[in-house]
N, C-alpha and C. Protein backbone atom coordinates (compact mmCIF):
# COMPACT_ATOMS: atom_id res chain seq x y z
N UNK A 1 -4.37 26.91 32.03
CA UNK A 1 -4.64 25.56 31.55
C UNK A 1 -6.13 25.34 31.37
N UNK A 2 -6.82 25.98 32.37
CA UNK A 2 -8.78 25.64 32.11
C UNK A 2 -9.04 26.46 30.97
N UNK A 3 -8.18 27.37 30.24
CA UNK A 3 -8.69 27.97 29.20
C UNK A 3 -8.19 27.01 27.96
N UNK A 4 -7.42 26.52 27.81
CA UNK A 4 -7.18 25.96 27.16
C UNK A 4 -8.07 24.74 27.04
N UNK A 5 -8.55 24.11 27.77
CA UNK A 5 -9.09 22.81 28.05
C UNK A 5 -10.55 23.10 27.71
N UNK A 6 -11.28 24.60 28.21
CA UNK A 6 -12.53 24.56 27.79
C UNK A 6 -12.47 25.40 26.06
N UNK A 7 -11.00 25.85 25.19
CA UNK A 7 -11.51 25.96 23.84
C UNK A 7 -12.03 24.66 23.18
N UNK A 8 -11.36 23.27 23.58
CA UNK A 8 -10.96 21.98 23.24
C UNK A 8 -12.37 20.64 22.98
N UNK A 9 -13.15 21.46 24.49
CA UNK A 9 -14.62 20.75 24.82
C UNK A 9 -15.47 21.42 24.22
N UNK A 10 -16.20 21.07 23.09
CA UNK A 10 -17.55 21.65 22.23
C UNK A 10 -18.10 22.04 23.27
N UNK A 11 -18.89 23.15 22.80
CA UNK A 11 -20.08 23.36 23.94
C UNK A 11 -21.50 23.96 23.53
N UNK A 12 -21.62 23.38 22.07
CA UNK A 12 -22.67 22.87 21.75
C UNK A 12 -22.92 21.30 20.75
N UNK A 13 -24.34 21.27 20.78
CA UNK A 13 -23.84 19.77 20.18
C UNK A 13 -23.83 19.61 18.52
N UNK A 14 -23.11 19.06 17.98
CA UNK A 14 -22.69 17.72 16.71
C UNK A 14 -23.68 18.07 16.46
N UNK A 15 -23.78 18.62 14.88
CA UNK A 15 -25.08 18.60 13.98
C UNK A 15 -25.11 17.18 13.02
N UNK A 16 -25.98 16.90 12.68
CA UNK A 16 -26.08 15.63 11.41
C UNK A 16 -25.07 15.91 10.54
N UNK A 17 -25.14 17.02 9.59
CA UNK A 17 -24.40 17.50 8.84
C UNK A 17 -23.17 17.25 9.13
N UNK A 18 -22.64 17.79 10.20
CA UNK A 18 -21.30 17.36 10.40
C UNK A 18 -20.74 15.95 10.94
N UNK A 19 -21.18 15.16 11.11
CA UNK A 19 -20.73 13.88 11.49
C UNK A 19 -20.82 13.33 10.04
N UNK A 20 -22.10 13.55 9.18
CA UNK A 20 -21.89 13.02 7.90
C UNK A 20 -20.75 13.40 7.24
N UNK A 21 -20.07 14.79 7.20
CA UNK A 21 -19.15 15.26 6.90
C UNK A 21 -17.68 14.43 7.19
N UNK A 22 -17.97 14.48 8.28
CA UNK A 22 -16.64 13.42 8.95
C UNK A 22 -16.77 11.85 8.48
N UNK A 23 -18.01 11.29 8.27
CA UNK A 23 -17.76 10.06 7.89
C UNK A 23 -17.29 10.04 6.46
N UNK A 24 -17.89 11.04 5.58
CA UNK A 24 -17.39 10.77 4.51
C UNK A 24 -15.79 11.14 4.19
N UNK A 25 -15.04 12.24 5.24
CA UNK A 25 -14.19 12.19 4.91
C UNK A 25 -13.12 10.65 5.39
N UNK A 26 -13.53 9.84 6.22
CA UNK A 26 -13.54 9.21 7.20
C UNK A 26 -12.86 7.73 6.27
N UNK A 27 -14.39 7.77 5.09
CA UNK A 27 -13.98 6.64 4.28
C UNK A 27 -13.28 7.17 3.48
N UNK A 28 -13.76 8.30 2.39
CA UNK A 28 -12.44 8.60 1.54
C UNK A 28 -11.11 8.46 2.02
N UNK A 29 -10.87 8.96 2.85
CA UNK A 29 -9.45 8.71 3.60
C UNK A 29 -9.43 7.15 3.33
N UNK A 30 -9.95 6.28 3.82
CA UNK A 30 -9.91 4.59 3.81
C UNK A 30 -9.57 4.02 2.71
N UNK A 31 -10.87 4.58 1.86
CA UNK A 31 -10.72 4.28 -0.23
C UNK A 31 -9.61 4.92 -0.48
N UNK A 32 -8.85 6.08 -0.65
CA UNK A 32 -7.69 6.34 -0.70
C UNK A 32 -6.38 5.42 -0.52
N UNK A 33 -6.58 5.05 0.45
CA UNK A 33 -5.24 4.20 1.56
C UNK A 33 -5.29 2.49 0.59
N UNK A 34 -6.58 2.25 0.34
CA UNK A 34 -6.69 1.19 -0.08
C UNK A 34 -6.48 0.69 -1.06
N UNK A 35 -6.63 2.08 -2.23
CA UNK A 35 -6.18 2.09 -3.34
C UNK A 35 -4.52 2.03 -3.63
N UNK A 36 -3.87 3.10 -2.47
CA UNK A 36 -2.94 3.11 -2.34
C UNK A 36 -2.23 1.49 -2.37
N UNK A 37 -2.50 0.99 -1.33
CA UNK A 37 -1.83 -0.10 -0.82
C UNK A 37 -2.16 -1.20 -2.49
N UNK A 38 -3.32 -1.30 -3.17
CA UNK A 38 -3.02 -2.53 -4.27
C UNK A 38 -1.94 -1.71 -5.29
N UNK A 39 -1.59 -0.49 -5.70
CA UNK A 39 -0.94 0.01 -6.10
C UNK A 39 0.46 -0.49 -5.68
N UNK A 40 0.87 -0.16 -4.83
CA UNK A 40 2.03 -0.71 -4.42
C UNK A 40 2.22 -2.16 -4.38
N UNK A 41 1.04 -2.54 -4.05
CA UNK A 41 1.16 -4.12 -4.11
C UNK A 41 1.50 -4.73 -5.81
N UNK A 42 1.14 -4.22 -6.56
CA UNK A 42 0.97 -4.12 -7.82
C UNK A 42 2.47 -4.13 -8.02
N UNK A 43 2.98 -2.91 -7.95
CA UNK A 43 4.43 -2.75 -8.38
C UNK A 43 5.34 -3.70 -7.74
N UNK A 44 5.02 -4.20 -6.11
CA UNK A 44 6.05 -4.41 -5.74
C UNK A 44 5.90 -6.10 -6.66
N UNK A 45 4.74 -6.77 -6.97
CA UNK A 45 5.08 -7.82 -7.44
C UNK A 45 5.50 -8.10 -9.18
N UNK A 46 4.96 -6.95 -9.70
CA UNK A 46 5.56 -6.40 -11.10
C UNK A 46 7.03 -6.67 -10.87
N UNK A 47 7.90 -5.74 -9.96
CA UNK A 47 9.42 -6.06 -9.69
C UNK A 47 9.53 -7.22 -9.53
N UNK A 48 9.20 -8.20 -8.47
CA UNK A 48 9.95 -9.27 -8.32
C UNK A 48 9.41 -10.11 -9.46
N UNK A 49 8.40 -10.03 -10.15
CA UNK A 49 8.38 -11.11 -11.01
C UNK A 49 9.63 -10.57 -12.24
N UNK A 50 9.91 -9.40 -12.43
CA UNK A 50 10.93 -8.78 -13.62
C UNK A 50 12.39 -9.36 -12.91
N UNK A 51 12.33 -9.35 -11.49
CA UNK A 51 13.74 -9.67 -11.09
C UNK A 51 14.01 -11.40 -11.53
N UNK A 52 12.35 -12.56 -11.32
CA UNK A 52 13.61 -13.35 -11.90
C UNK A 52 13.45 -13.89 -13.05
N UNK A 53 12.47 -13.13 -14.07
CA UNK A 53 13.11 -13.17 -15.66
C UNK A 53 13.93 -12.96 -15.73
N UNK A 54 14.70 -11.54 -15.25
CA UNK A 54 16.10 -11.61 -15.36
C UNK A 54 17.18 -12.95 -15.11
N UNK A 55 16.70 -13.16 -13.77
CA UNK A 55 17.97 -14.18 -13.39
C UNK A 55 17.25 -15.63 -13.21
N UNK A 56 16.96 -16.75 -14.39
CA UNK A 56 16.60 -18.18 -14.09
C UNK A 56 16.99 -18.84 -13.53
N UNK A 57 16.39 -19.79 -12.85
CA UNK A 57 16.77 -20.84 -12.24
C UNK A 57 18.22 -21.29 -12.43
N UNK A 58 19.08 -21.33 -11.43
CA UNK A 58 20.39 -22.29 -12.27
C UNK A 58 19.93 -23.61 -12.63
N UNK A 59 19.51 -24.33 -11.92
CA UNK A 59 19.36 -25.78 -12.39
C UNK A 59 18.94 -26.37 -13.80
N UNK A 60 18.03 -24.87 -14.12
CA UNK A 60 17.78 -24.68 -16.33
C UNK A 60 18.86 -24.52 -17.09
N UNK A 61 19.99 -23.79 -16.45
CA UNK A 61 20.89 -23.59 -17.30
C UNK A 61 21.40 -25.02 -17.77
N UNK A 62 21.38 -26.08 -17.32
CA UNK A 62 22.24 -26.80 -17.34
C UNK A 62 21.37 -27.44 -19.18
N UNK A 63 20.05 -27.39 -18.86
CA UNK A 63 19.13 -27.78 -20.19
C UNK A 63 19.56 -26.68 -21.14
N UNK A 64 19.58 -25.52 -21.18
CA UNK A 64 19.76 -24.35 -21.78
C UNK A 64 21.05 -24.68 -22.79
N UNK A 65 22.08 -24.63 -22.08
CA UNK A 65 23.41 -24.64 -21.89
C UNK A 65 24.33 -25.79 -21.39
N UNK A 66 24.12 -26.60 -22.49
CA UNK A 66 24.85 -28.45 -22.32
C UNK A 66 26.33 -27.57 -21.76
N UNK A 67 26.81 -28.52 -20.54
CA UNK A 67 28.40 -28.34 -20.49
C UNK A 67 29.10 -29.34 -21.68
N UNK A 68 30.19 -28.95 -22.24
CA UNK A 68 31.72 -29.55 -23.07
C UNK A 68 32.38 -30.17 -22.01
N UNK A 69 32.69 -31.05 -22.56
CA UNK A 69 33.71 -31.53 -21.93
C UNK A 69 35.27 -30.92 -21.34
N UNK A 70 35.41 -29.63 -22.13
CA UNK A 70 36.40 -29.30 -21.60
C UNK A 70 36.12 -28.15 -20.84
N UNK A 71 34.89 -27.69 -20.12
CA UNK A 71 34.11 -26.94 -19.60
C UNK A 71 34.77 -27.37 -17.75
């Protein structure tokens, strides 16, 4: 188990280089996710606005679509 535990603990130190490395992957990862998420946000309200063109209000139909009397 101590061998395992001391591959795990650096045992020298963090260069500049590499922490810059990590931050930038750090945000890309972030800008990625973020992009992601208006994307989806995008579609998911694309759908529901297509779902109720499809299906109007009932209470229009009634303007739309006079009832007959023998209706």
């Amino acid at each position: 188990m101590t061998c395992f535990a001391r591959s795990i603990v650096p045992t020298e130190a963090v260069t500049g280089q590499e922490l810059w490395t990590l931050l930038g992957l750090a945000l890309g990862g972030l800008v990625l996710a973020v992009i992601g998420l208006v994307v989806f946000v995008r579609l998911l309200v694309r759908l529901l606005t297509q779902a109720q063109e499809k299906s109007p209000d009932p209470k229009s139909w009634g303007l739309r679509h006079p009832r007959r009397p023998g209706d």
